[in-house]
Protein backbone atom coordinates (compact mmCIF):
# COMPACT_ATOMS: atom_id res chain seq x y z
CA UNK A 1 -9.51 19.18 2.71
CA UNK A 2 -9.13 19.82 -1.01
CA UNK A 3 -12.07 20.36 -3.57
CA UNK A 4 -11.89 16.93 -4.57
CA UNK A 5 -11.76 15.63 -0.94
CA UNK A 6 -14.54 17.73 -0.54
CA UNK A 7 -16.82 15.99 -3.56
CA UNK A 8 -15.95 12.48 -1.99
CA UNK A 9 -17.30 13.23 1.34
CA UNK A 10 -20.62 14.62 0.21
CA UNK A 11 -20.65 11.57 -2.85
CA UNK A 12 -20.63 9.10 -0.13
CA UNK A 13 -23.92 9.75 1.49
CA UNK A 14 -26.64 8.52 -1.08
CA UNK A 15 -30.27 10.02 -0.94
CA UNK A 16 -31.82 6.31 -0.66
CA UNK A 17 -30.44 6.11 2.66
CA UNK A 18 -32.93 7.98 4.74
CA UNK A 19 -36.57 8.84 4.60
CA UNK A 20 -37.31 11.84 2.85
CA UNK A 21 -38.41 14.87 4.72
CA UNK A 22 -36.73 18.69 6.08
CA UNK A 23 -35.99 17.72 9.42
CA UNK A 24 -32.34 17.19 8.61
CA UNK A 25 -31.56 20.34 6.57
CA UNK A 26 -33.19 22.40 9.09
CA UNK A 27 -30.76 21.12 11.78
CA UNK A 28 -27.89 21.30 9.51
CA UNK A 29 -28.53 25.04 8.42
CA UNK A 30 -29.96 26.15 12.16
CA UNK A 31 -26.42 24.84 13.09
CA UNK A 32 -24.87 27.15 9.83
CA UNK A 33 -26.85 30.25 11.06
CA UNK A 34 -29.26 30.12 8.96
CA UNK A 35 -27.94 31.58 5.75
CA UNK A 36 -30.75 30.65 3.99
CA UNK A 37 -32.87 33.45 5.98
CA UNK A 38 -32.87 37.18 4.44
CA UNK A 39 -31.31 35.70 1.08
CA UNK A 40 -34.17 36.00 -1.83
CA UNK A 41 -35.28 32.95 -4.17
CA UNK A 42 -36.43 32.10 -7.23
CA UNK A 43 -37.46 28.21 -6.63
CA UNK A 44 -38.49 26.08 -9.62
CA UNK A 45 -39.94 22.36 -9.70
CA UNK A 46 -41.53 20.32 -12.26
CA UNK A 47 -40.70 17.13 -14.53
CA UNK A 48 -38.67 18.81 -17.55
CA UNK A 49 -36.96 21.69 -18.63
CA UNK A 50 -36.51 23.03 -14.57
CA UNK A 51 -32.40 23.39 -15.81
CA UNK A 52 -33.35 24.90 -18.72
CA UNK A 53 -35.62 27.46 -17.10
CA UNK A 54 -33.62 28.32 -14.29
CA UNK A 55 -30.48 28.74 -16.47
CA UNK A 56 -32.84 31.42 -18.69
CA UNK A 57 -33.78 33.37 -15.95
CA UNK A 58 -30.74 33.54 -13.87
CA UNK A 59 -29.35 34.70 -17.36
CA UNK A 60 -31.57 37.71 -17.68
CA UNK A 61 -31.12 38.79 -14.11
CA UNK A 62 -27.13 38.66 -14.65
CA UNK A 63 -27.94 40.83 -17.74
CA UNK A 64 -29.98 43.30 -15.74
CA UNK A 65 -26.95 43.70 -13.26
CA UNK A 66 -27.45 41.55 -10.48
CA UNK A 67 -25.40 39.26 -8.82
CA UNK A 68 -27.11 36.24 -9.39
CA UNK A 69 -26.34 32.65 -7.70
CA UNK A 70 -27.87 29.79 -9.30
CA UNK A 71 -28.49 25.77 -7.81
CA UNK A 72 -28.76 23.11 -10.10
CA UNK A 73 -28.45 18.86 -10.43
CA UNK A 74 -27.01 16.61 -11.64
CA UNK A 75 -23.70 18.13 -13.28
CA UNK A 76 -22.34 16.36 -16.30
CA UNK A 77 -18.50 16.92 -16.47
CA UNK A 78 -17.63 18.71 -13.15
CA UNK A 79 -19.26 18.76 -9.44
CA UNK A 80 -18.79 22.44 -9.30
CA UNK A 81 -21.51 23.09 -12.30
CA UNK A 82 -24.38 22.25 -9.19
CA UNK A 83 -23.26 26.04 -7.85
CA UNK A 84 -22.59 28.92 -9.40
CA UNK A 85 -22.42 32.40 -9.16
CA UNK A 86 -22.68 35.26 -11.76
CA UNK A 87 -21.64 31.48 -14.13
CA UNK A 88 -18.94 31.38 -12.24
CA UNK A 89 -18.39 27.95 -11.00
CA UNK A 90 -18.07 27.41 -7.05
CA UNK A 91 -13.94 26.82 -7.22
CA UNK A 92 -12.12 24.13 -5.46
CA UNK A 93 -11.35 26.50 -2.46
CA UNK A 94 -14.50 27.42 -1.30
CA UNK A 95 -15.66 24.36 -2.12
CA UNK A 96 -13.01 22.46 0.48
CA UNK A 97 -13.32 25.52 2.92
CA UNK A 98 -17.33 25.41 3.18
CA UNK A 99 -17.39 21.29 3.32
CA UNK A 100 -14.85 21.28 6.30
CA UNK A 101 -17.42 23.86 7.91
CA UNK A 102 -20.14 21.72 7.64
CA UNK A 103 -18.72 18.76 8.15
CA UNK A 104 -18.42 18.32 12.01
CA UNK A 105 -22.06 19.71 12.50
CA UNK A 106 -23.26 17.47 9.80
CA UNK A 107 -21.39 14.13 11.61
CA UNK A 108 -22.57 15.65 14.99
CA UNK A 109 -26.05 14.71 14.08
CA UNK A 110 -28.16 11.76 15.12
CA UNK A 111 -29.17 11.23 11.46
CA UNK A 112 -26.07 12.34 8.45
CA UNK A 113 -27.57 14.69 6.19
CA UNK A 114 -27.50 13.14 2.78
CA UNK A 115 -25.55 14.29 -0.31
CA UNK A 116 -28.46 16.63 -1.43
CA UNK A 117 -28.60 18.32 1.57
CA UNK A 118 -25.15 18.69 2.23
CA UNK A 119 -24.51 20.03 -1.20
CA UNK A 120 -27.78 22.42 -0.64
CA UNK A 121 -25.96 23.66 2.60
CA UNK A 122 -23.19 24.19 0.91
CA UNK A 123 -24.94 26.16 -2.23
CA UNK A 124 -26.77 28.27 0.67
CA UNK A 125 -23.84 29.46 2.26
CA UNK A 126 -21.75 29.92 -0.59
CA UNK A 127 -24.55 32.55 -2.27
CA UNK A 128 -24.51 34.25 1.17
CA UNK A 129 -20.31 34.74 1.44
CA UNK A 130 -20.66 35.96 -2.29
CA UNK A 131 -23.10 38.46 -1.65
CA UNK A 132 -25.76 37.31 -4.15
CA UNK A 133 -28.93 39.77 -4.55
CA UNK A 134 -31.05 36.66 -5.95
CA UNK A 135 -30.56 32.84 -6.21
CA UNK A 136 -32.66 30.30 -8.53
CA UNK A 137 -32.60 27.12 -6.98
CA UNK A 138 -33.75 23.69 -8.76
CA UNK A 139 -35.49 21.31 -7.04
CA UNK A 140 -34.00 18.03 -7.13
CA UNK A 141 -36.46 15.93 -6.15
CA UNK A 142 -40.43 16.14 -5.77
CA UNK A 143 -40.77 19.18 -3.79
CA UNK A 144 -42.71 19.08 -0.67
CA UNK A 145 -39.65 17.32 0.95
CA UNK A 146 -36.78 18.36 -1.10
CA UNK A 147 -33.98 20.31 0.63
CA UNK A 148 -34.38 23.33 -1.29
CA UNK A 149 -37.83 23.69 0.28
CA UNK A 150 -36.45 25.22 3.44
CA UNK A 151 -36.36 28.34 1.92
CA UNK A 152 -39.19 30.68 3.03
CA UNK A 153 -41.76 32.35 0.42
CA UNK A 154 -39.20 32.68 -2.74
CA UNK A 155 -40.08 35.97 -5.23
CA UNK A 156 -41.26 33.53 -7.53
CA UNK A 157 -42.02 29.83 -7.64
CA UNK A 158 -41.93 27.87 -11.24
CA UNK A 159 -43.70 24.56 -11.72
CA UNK A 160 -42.22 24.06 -15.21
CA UNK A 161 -43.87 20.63 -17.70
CA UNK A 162 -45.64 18.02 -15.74
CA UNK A 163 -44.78 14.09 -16.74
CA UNK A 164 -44.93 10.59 -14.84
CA UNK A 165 -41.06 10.64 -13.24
CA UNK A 166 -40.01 9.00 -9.80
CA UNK A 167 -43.36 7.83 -9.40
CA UNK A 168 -42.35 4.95 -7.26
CA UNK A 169 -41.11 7.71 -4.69
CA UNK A 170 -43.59 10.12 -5.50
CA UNK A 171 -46.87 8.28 -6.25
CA UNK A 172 -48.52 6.22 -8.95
CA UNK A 173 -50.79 8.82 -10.44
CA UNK A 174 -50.06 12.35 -11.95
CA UNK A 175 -52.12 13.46 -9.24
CA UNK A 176 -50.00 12.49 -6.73
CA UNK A 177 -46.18 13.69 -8.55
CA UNK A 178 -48.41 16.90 -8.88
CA UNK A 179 -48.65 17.19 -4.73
CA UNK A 180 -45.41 16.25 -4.41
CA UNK A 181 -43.98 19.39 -6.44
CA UNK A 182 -46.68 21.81 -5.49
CA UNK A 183 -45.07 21.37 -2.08
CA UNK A 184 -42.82 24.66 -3.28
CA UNK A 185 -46.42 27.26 -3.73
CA UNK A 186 -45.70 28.58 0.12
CA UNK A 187 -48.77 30.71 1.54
CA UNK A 188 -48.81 33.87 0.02
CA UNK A 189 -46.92 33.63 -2.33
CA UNK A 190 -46.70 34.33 -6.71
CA UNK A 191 -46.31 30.94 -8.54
CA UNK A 192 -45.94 30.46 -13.22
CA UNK A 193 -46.85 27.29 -14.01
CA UNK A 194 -46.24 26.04 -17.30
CA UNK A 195 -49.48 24.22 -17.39
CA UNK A 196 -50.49 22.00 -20.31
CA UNK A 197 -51.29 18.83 -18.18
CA UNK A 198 -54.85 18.73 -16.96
CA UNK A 199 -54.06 16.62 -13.64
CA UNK A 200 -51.11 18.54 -12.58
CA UNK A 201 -52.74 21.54 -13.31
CA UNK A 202 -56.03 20.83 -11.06
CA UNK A 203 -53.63 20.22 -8.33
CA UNK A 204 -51.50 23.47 -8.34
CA UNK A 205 -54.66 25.75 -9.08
CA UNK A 206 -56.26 24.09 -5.66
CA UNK A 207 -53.27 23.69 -3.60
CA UNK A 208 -52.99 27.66 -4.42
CA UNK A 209 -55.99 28.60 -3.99
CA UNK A 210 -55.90 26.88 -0.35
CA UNK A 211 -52.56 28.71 0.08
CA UNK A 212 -53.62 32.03 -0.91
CA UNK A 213 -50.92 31.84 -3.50
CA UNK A 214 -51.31 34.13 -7.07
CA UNK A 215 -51.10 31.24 -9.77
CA UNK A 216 -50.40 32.42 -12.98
CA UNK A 217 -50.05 29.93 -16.25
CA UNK A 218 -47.85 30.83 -18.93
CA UNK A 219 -50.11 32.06 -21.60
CA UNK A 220 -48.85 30.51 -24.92
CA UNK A 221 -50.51 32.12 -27.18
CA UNK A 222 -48.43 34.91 -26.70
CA UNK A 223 -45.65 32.78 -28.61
CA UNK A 224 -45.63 33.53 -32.59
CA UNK A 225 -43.24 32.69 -35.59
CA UNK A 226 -40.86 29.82 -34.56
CA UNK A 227 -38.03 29.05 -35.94
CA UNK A 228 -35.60 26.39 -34.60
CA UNK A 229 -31.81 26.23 -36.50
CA UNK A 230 -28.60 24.68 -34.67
CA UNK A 231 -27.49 27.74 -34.51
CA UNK A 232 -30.78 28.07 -31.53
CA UNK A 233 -34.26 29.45 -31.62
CA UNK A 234 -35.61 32.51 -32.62
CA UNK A 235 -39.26 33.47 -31.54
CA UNK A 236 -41.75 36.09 -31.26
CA UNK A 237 -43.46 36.01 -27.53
CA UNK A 238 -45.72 39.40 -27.10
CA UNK A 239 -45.23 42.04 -26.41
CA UNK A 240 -41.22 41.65 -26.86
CA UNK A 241 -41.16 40.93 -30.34
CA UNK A 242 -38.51 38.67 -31.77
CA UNK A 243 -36.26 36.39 -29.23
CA UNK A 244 -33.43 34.95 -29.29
CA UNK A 245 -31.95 32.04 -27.20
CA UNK A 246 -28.73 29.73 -28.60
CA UNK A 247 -30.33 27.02 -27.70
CA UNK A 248 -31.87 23.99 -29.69
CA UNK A 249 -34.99 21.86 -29.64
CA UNK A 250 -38.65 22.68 -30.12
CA UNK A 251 -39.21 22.69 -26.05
CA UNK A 252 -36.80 25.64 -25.55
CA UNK A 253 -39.48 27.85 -26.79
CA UNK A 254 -41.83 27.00 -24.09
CA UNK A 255 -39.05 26.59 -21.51
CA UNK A 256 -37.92 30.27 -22.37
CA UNK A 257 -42.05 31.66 -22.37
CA UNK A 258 -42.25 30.04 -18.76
CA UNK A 259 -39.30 31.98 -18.06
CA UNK A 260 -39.94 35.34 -19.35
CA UNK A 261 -43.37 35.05 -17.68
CA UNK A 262 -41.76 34.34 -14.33
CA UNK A 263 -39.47 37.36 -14.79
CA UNK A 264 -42.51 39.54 -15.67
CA UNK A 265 -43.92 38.53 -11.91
CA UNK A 266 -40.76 39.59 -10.30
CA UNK A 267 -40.39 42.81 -12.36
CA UNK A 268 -43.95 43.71 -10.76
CA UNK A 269 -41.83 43.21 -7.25
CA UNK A 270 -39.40 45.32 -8.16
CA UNK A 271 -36.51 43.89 -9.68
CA UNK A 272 -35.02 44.94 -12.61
CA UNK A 273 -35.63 42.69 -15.81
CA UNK A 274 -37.42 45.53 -18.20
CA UNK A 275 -37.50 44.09 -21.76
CA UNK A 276 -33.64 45.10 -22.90
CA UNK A 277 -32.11 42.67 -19.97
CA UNK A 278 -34.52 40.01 -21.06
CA UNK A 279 -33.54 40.40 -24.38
CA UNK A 280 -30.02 40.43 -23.99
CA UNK A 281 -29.70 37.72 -21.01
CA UNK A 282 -31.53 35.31 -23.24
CA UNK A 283 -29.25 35.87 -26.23
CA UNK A 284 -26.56 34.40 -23.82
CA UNK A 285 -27.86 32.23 -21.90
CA UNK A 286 -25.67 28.29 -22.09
CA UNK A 287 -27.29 25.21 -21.04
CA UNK A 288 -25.11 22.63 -22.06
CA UNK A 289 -26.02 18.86 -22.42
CA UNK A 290 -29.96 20.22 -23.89
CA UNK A 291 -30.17 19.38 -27.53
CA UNK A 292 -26.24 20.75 -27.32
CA UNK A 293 -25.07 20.32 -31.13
CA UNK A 294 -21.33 18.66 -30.29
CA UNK A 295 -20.07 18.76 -33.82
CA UNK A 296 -21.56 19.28 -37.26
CA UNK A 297 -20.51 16.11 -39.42
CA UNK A 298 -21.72 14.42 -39.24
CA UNK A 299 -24.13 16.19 -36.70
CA UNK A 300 -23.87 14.88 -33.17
CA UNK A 301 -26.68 16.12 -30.73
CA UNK A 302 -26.64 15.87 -26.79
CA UNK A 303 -29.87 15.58 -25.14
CA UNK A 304 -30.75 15.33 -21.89
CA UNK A 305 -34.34 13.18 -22.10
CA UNK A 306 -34.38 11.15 -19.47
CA UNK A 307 -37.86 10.28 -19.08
CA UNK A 308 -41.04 9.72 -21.51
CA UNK A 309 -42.14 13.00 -21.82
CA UNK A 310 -38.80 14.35 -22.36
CA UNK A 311 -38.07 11.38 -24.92
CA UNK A 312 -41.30 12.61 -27.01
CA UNK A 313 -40.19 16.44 -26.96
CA UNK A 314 -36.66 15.36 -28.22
CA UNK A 315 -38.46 12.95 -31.05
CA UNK A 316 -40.44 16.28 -32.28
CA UNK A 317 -37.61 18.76 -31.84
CA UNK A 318 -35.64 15.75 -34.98
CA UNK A 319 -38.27 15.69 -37.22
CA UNK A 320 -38.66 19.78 -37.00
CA UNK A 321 -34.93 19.72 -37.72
CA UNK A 322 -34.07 16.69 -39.79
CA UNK A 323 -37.85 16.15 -41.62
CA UNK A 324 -37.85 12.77 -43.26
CA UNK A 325 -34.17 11.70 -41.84
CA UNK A 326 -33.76 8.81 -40.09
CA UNK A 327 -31.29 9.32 -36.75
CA UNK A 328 -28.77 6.81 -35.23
CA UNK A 329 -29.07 6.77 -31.85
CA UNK A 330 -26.76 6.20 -28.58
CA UNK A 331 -28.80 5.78 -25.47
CA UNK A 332 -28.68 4.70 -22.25
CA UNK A 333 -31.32 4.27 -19.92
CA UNK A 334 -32.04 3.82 -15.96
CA UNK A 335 -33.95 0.86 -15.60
CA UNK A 336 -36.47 2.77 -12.77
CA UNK A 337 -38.17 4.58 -15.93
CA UNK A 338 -40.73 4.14 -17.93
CA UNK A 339 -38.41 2.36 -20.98
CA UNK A 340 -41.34 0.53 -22.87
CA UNK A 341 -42.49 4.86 -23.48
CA UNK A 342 -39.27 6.47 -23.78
CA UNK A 343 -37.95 3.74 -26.88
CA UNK A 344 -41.62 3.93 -28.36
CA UNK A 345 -40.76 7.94 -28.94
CA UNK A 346 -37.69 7.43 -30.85
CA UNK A 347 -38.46 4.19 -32.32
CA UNK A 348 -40.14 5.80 -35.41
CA UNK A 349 -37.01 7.68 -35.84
CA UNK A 350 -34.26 5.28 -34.95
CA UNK A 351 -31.65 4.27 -38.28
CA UNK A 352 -29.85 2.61 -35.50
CA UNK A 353 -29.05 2.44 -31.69
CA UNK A 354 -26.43 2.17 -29.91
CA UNK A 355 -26.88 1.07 -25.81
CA UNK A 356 -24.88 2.02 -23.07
CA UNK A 357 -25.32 1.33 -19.71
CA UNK A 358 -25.16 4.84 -17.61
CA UNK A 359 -22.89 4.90 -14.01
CA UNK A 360 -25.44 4.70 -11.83
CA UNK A 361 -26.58 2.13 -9.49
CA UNK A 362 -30.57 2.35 -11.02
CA UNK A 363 -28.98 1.97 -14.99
CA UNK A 364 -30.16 -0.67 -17.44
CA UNK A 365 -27.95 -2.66 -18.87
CA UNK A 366 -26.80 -2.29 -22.09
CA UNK A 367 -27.52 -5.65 -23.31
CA UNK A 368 -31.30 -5.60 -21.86
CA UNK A 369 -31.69 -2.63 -23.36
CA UNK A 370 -30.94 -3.59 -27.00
CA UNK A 371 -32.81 -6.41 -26.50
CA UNK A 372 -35.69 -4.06 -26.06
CA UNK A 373 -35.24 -2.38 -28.96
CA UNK A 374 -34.35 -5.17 -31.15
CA UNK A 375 -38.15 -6.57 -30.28
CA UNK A 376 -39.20 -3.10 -31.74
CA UNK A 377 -37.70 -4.04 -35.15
CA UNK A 378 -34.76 -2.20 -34.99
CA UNK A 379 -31.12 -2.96 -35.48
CA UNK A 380 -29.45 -2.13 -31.91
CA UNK A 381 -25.77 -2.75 -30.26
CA UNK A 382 -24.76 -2.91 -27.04
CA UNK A 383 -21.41 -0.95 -26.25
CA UNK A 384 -19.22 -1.30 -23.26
CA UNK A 385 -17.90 2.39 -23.25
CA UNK A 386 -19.21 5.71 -24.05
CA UNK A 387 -15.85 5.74 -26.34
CA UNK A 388 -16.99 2.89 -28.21
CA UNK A 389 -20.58 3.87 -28.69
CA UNK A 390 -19.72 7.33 -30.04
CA UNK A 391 -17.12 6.03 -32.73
CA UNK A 392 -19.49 3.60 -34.29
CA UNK A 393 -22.72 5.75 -33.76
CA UNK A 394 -20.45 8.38 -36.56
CA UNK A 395 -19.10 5.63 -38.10
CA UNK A 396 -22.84 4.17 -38.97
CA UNK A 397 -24.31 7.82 -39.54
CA UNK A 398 -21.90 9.16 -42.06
CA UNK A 399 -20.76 12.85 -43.03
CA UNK A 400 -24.15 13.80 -44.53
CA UNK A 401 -26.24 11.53 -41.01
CA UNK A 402 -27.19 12.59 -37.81
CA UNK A 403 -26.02 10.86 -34.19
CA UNK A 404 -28.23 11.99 -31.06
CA UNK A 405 -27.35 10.70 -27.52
CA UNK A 406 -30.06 10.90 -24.81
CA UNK A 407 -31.87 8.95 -22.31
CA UNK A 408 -29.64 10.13 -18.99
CA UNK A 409 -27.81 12.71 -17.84
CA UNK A 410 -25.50 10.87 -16.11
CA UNK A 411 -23.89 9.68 -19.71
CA UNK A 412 -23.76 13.10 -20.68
CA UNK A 413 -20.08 14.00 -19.03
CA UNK A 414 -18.51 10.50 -20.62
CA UNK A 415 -20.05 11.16 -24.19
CA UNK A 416 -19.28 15.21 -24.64
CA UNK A 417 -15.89 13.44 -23.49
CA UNK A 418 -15.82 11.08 -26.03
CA UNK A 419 -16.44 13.14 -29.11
CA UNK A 420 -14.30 15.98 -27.80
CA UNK A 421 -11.21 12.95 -28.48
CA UNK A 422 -12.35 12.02 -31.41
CA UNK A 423 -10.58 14.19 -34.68
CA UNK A 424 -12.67 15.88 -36.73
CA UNK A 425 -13.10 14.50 -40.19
């Protein structure tokens, strides 16, 4: 089996297939040995900004000296981005070798794992084989039943910003996508939550409580002195004193405080990240595909918004960084989300929009799409390829403009393809 032979198998068993739940993982990893058990965890959950957060604290452990593995989804150029280790990229050996392990156990099964869990199984073993003192693993979806969840009590467990996503798999009410990613406070155990949403936050102060779990919420007030460039974000969060992380957008700041305080509950367990490593590891940490500034003119942002809440946070990170400018957009939208929310927060902002329609079985066409927006006032065009969209979005913008692309990662591998084609002007 190669590494791409490898992808292929897990790609062809979709998540919609089965009922969610842990029954299946646990079979699959009993079956594996267990690698999961004696490995330690950082586990984070929430609506937006998990990648973000998980990236910033696997960075400071790295910088501290660890050997650090780290879990995340979806990718948005390669496969091998969902598992790394120390940054490294799983390679196309390992991946092959540890697919054709689980492969027959996985097929030997009265129910096939799904593409989740076989990639979790995969990330599991892999950090175990590479020796990793400490793993952050991202939830991919909900919680409670996600595969990551078999883990037992991780060091620390993040519930990073609440929103209304999946709710047709997770429940109608905040209340109830709240339950769904509390599922990761295990008994005992020390949770951060980001906080900030009333609902959410009721839920994960009761469900720990009944768990006898140690909730702490970031404390904001501890953040001081902004100041957001494309060159990243430089901020003051006591007692550190001025911060540093290359990365853009007015959310980063809160992404990196949740981080920092999740790193301040593990350095009370022991671990190394004293105020030098968490100093250094965010000054390094990379997070592409998150307000990622792609070239400077005109300036072409990718975003990863892919739901309302994210949509609003990229809408104030524009006007902190562009006041009074007008943006052309390129979007692209799954039709499962909340679309009538995500266009109202950009609408104000919009110059133009360009519509693609993402690869994914769930996406909104293009056409609908500018439809949508054109019943919103605004001038919109539907593309047929990310090529297309991102000429005419710089066309339309200028030299002096600015293009942002958001509204699904799963367009974000085609369009940081597209401009990287494109010549400079």
């Amino acid at each position: 089996m190669t590494g791409q032979e490898a992808i292929a198998y897990i790609h062809s068993f979709q998540w919609q297939r089965h009922a969610p739940g842990l029954d299946r993982i646990r079979t699959l990893l009993r079956a594996l040995g267990d690698p999961q058990r004696g490995q330690k965890f950082i586990h984070v959950a929430g609506t937006n900004g998990k990648g973000s957060t998980c990236a910033c604290i696997a960075a400071v452990l790295q910088a501290a000296g660890y050997r650090v593995g780290l879990n995340t989804s979806p990718y948005l150029v390669n496969f091998h981005e969902r598992v790394r280790v120390n940054g490294e990229m799983i390679s196309d050996g390992d991946l092959a070798a540890l697919t054709e392990e689980v492969r027959p156990i996985a097929e030997a099964m009265a129910e096939h794992p799904t593409e989740f869990e076989l990639i979790t199984a995969v990330a599991l073993l892999h950090f175990r084989r590479k020796g990793c003192e400490i793993s952050v693993l991202e939830v991919g979806l909900g919680g409670a039943l996600d595969a990551s969840n078999v883990i037992d009590v991780p060091e620390v467990a993040v519930l990073t910003a609440m929103g209304m996503d999946h709710v047709s798999l997770l429940g109608p009410t905040q209340g109830d996508v709240a339950a769904a990613k509390a599922g990761i406070i295990k008994p005992g155990g020390d949770v951060v939550s980001y906080g900030g949403c009333p609902e959410a936050d009721l839920v994960f102060r009761r469900v720990s409580e009944e768990r006898g779990a140690n909730l702490i919420e970031v404390d904001f007030s501890r953040l001081h002195s902004c100041s957001i460039g494309l060159e990243g974000t430089a901020f003051d969060f006591a007692p550190y004193g001025n911060l540093r992380i290359p990365l853009v957008g007015a959310y980063q700041i809160k992404n990196a405080a949740a981080a920092v305080t999740a790193l301040e509950v593990l350095r009370k367990r022991g671990w190394r990240a004293d105020e030098q490593a968490i100093r250094r590891g965010l000054a390094q940490v990379h997070w592409p595909g998150r307000f990622e500034v792609l070239r400077r003119s005109p300036v072409f942002l990718l975003d990863g918004a892919h739901n309302a809440h994210g949509m609003a946070a990229a809408g104030d990170s524009l006007r902190e960084l562009f006041p009074g400018c007008k943006v052309v957009f390129l979007v692209g939208l799954l039709a499962d989300k909340d679309v009538s929310a995500m266009l109202d927060a950009i609408a104000p902002l919009a110059d133009r929009v360009f519509t693609l329609r993402p690869e994914n079985p769930r996406a909104m066409k293009a056409e609908l799409l500018a439809s949508l927006l054109a019943e919103r006032g605004i001038f919109a065009h539907a593309c047929d390829t990310a090529e297309e969209g991102v000429r005419l979005a710089l066309e339309t913008a200028g030299p002096e403009g600015v293009v942002c692309a958001l509204g699904s990662l799963y367009l974000s591998g085609e369009i940081r393809q597209a401009v990287e084609k494109l010549p400079h002007s």
